[in-house]
Structures are given as C-alpha cells and as structure tokens.
Protein backbone atom coordinates (compact mmCIF):
# COMPACT_ATOMS: atom_id res chain seq x y z
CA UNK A 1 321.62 -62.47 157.05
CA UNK A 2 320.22 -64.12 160.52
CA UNK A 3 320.03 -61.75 162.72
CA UNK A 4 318.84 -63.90 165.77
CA UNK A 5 321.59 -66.44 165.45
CA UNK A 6 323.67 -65.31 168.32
CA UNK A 7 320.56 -63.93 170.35
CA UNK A 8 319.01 -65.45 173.52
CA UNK A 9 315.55 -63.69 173.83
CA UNK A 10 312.81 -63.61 177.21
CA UNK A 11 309.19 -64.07 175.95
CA UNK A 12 307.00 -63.94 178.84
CA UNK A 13 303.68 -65.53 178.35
CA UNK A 14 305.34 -67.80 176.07
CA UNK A 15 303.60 -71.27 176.30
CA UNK A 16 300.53 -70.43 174.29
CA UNK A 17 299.13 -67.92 172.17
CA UNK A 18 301.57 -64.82 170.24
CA UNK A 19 303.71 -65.87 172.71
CA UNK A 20 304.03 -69.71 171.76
CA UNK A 21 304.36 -68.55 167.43
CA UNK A 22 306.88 -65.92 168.50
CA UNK A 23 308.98 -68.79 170.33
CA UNK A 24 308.49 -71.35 167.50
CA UNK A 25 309.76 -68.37 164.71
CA UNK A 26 312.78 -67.42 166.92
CA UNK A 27 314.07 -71.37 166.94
CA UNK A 28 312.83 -71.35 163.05
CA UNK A 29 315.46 -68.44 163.11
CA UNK A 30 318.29 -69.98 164.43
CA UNK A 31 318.54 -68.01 167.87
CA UNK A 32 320.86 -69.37 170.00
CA UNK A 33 318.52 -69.65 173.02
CA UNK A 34 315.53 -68.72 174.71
CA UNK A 35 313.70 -68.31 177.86
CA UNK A 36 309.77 -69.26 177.86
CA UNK A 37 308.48 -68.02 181.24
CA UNK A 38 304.98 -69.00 181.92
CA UNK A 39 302.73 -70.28 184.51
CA UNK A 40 301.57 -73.28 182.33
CA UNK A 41 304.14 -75.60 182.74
CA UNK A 42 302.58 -78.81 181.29
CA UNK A 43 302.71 -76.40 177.98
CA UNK A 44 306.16 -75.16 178.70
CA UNK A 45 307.36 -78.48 179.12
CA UNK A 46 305.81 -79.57 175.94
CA UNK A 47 306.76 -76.41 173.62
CA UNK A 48 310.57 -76.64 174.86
CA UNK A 49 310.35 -80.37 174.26
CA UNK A 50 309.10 -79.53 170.33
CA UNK A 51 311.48 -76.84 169.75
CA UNK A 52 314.58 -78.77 171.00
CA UNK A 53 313.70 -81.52 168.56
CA UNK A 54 313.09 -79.84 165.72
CA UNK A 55 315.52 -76.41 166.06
CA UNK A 56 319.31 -76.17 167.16
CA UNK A 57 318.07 -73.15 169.75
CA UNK A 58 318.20 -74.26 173.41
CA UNK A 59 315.50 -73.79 175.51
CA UNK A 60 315.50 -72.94 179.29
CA UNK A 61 311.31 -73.20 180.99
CA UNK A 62 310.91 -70.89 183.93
CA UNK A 63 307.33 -71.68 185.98
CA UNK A 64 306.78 -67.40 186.49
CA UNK A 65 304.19 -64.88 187.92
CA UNK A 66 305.50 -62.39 186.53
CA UNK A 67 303.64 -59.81 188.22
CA UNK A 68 305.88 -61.08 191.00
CA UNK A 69 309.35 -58.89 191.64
CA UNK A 70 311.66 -61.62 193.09
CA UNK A 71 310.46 -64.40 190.96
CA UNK A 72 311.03 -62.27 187.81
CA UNK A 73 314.45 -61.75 188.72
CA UNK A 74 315.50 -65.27 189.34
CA UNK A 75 313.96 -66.26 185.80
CA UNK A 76 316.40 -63.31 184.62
CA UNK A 77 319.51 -64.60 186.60
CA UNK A 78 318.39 -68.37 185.60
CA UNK A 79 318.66 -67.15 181.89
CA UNK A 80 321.66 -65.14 182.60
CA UNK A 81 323.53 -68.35 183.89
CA UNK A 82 322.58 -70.38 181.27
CA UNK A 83 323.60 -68.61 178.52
CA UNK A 84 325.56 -65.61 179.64
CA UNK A 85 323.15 -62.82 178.32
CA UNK A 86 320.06 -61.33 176.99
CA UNK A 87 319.45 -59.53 173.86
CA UNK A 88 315.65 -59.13 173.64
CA UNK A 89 312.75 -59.43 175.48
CA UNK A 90 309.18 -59.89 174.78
CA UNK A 91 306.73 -58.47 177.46
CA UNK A 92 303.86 -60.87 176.14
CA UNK A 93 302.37 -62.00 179.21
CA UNK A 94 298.72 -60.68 179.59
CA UNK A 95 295.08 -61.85 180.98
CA UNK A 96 291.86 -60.12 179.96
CA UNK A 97 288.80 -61.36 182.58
CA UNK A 98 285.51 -61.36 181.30
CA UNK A 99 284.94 -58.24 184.04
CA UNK A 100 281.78 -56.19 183.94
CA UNK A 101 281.59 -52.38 185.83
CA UNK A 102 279.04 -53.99 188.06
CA UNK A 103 281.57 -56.55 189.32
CA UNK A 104 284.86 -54.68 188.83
CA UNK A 105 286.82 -54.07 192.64
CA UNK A 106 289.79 -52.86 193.48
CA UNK A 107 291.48 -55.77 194.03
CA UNK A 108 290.74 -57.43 190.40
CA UNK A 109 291.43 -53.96 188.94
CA UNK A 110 294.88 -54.38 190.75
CA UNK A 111 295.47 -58.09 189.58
CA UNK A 112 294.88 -57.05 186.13
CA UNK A 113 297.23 -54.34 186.25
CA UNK A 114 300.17 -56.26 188.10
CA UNK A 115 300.02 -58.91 185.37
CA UNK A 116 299.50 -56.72 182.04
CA UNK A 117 301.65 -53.19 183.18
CA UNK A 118 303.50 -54.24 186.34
CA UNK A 119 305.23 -57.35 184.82
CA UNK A 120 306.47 -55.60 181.75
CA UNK A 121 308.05 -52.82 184.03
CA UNK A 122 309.60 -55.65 185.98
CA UNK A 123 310.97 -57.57 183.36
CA UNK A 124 312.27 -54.69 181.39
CA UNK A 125 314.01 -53.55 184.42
CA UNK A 126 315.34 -56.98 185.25
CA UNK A 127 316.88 -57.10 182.26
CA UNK A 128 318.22 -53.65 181.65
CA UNK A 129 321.55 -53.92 183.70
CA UNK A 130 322.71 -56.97 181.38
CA UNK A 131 321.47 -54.97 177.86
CA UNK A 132 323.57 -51.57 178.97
CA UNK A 133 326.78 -53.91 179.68
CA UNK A 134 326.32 -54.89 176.18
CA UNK A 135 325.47 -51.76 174.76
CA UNK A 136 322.50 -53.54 172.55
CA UNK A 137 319.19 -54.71 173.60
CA UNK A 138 315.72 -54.73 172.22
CA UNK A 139 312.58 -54.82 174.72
CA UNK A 140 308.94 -55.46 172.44
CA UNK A 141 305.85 -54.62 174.05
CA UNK A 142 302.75 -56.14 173.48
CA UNK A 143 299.90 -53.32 173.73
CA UNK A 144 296.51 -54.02 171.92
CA UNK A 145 294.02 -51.77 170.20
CA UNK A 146 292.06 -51.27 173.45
CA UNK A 147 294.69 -49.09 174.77
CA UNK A 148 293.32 -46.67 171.86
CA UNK A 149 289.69 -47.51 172.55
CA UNK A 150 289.29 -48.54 175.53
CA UNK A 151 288.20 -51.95 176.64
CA UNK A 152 285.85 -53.50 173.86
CA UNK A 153 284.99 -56.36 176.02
CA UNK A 154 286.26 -58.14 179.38
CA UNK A 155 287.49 -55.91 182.39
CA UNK A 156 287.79 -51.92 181.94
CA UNK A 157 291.37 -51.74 183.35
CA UNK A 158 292.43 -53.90 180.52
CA UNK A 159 292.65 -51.11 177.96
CA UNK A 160 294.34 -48.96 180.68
CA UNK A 161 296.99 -51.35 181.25
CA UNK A 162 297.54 -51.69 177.76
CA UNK A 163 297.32 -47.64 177.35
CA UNK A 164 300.14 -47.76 179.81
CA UNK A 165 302.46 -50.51 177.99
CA UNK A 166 302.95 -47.74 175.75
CA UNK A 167 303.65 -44.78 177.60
CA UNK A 168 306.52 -47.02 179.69
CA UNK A 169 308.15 -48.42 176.23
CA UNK A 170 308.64 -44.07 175.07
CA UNK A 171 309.99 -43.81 178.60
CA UNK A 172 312.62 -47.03 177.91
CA UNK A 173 312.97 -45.94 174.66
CA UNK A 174 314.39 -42.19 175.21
CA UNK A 175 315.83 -43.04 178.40
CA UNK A 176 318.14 -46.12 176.97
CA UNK A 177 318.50 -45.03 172.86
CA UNK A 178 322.42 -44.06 173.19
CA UNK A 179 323.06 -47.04 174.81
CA UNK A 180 322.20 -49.32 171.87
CA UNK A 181 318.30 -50.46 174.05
CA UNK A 182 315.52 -50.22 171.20
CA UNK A 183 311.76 -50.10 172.79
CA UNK A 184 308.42 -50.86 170.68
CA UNK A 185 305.20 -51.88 171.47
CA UNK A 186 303.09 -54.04 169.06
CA UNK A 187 299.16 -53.12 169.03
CA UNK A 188 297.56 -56.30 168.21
CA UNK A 189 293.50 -56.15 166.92
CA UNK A 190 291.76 -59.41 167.76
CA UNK A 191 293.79 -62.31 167.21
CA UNK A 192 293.04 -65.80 167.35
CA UNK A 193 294.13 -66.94 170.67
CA UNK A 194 293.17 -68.95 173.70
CA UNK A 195 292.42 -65.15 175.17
CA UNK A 196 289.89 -64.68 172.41
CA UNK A 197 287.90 -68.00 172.48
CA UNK A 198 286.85 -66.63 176.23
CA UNK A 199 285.40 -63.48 174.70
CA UNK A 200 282.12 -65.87 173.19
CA UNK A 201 281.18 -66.04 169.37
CA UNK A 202 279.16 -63.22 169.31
CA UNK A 203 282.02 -61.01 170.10
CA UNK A 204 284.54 -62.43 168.03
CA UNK A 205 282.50 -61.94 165.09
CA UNK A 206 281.80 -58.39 166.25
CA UNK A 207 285.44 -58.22 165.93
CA UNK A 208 285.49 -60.05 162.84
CA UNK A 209 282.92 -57.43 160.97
CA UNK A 210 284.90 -53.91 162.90
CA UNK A 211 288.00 -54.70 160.95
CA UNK A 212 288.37 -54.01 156.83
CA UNK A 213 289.89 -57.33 155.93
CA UNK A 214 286.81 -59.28 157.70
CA UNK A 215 288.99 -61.35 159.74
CA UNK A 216 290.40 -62.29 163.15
CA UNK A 217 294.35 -61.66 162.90
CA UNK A 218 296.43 -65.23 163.74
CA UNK A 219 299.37 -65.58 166.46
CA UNK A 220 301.85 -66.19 162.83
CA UNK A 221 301.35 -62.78 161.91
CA UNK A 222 302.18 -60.82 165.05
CA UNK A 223 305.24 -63.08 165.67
CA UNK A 224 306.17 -61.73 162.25
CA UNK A 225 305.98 -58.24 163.73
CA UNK A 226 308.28 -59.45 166.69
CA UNK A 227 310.79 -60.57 164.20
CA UNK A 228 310.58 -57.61 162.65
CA UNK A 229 311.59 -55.25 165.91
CA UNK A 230 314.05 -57.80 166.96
CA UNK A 231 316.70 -57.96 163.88
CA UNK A 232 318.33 -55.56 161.80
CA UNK A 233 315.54 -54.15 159.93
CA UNK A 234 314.22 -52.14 162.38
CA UNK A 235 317.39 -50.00 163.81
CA UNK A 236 316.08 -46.83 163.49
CA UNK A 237 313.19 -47.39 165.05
CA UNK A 238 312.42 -46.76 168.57
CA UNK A 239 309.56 -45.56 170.87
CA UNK A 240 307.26 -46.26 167.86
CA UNK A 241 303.32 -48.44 168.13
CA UNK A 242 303.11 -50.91 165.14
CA UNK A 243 299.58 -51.83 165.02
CA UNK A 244 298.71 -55.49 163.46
CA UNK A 245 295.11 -55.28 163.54
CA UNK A 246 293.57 -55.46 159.89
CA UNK A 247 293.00 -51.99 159.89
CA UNK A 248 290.17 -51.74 162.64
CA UNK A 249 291.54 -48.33 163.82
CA UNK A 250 289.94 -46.74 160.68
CA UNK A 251 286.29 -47.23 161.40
C-alpha cells in the first residue's frame, strides 16, 4: 500500500541534510508533490531538478526564512495553489552556531530560537487551517537529543529550542487529535550532516564513542523515521518522541 501517493508534504530545511533524504524518500514514494523551502536556493534548484527527473512527484522550491511570519505564509499559500492542499509537514529547518557562554547575547540567543522553535510554530500554524478542512494532517518535528541533555556542543539555547519542539508538538497533538492532525517529534543523536561537519573531528568522534553502536547516525535513517510518522503505520500514535540516536540516551 503507498501511503504518500496522493500526499503533498512541506519539509522545511529541505535542500540539504535529513531534510534533502526525507525529500528524495517521499518522491522514491510516489507522493504526489512537495514543497522544499529553504534558503539555499542553488541546492533547491538542483534537488527539485533531480527529483523531477528521476520521480513522477512534482516539486514546487520556495527561497524561505522561515523564522519569518509573512514569508512562511506565502510559501504555504504558494503550495496551496499549486496543488490544492497539504497533508504533512516536516518542521526540519534548524541551525546550531558554534556559540560559547562567553560569547552568547541576547540577540544570537533570539536568532537561534526564531529559526529552531519559532519557525516550527509558524509553519504548523500556517498550515493548520488547510489540515482541519480536511480532517487529516500529520505535522513531524525534528527535536534532537540535546533537548534531553542540554546542548553538547555549539550555542546553549540550542537544546532549549529543541526542548521546546517538543512541548509545542503535545500541545498540537491534544489540541488537533479529533480532527484527524497527528503530531510527533523525531529526536535525532548525531547524524552525519553538513550541521555536524561544523562541530570539528574531535567532537564528532566524542559523539561517535557516547553512543552503543559506535557510530554517527546518517540522514537515510531518520528519513526512514519520517516515513514512518507520515503513512499508515503510525495512526495511533500521537504526541509521542521517537528517538533515532543509536542508543546514546542510555549512558
């Protein structure tokens, strides 16, 4: 059964990264369309390019901040009139600055926060009016394990914007469950991503040696995850954290 095949999904962040493999296993899934909205457009342009050539999904680009209220809600309208709807979105979008206490202010604590929380509050709440028409919608969250201990490396509001991905997708998810809206948040570990590569070698194999299976996680397997919470499968579950990260919680 395909359960994406008369979808059109939102993955913010979506040029590069778990945003990129969850775009490329979507169109490998037959969805009917989907929105990449991203600030990179060279990569946009070159990701829709690839998936129009080798999938049947359509693909509309949308040049975002989506930290940014207006400009979040014309990538939602832009995706609305090209394909009429929206079944799920993937609040992906995220930046973690190499930040230490000495140099954190106020105003890269608030940039950090307007691009990790604030944008996933804005999307989701773009997109709600269009998912309660329908009666169906799934919004996926992308949290990481620093919202359960706090930031390992980069800026200290990064695990507190993550910490608070979670506690808005319960809200969405008991405040929209009769209408047919499922909410989740994914808890990646360290994954192999341009993100990552900024964090220096000795950290990454810090990372490497704090979870069980010895290993950074790869973009393929949380997309798997995002499948997962967008078909079928996963019904009967809402306001739930599925943490992909190799088991690094249990040390």
């Amino acid at each position: 059964m395909n359960d994406l095949k008369n979808k059109v999904a939102i993955i913010t962040g979506g040029a590069s990264g778990i945003g990129r493999s969850v775009a490329e296993l979507f169109a490998l899934q037959n969805i009917s369309a989907l929105t990449i909205a991203d600030l990179q457009s060279d990569l946009m342009h070159e990701l829709s390019i690839n998936l129009e050539k080798r999938f049947d999904s359509k693909v509309l680009i949308s040049k975002t901040d989506v930290s940014d209220q207006v400009a979040v809600n014309q990538m939602v309208q832009q995706t609305i009139d090209c394909f009429g709807q929206v079944d799920i979105l993937v609040n992906n979008a995220g930046i973690c600055p190499m930040v230490p206490w000495e140099e954190t202010t106020l105003e890269n604590w608030n940039q950090l926060l307007s691009v990790n929380l604030t944008s996933a509050f804005l999307c989701s709440q773009a997109v709600l009016p269009y998912m309660r028409e329908k009666k169906y919608g799934r919004l996926i969250h992308i949290s990481s394990v620093g919202a359960f201990i706090g930031s390992v490396t980069g800026h200290v509001a990064y695990g507190v914007s993550k910490a608070g991905i979670i506690a808005l997708s319960k809200y969405l998810a008991k405040q929209f469950a009769t209408e047919g809206i499922l909410s989740n948040v994914i808890s990646p570990g360290s994954i192999d991503t341009p993100i990552t590569e900024s964090f220096g070698e000795e950290n990454k194999k810090r990372y490497r040696e704090a979870s069980p299976l010895k290993r950074q996680g790869t973009s393929q397997e949380l997309a798997e995850a995002v499948l997962f919470l967008s078909g079928s499968g996963s019904s009967y579950i809402t306001g739930s954290t599925i943490h992909v990260n190799g088991g690094s919680l249990l040390i």
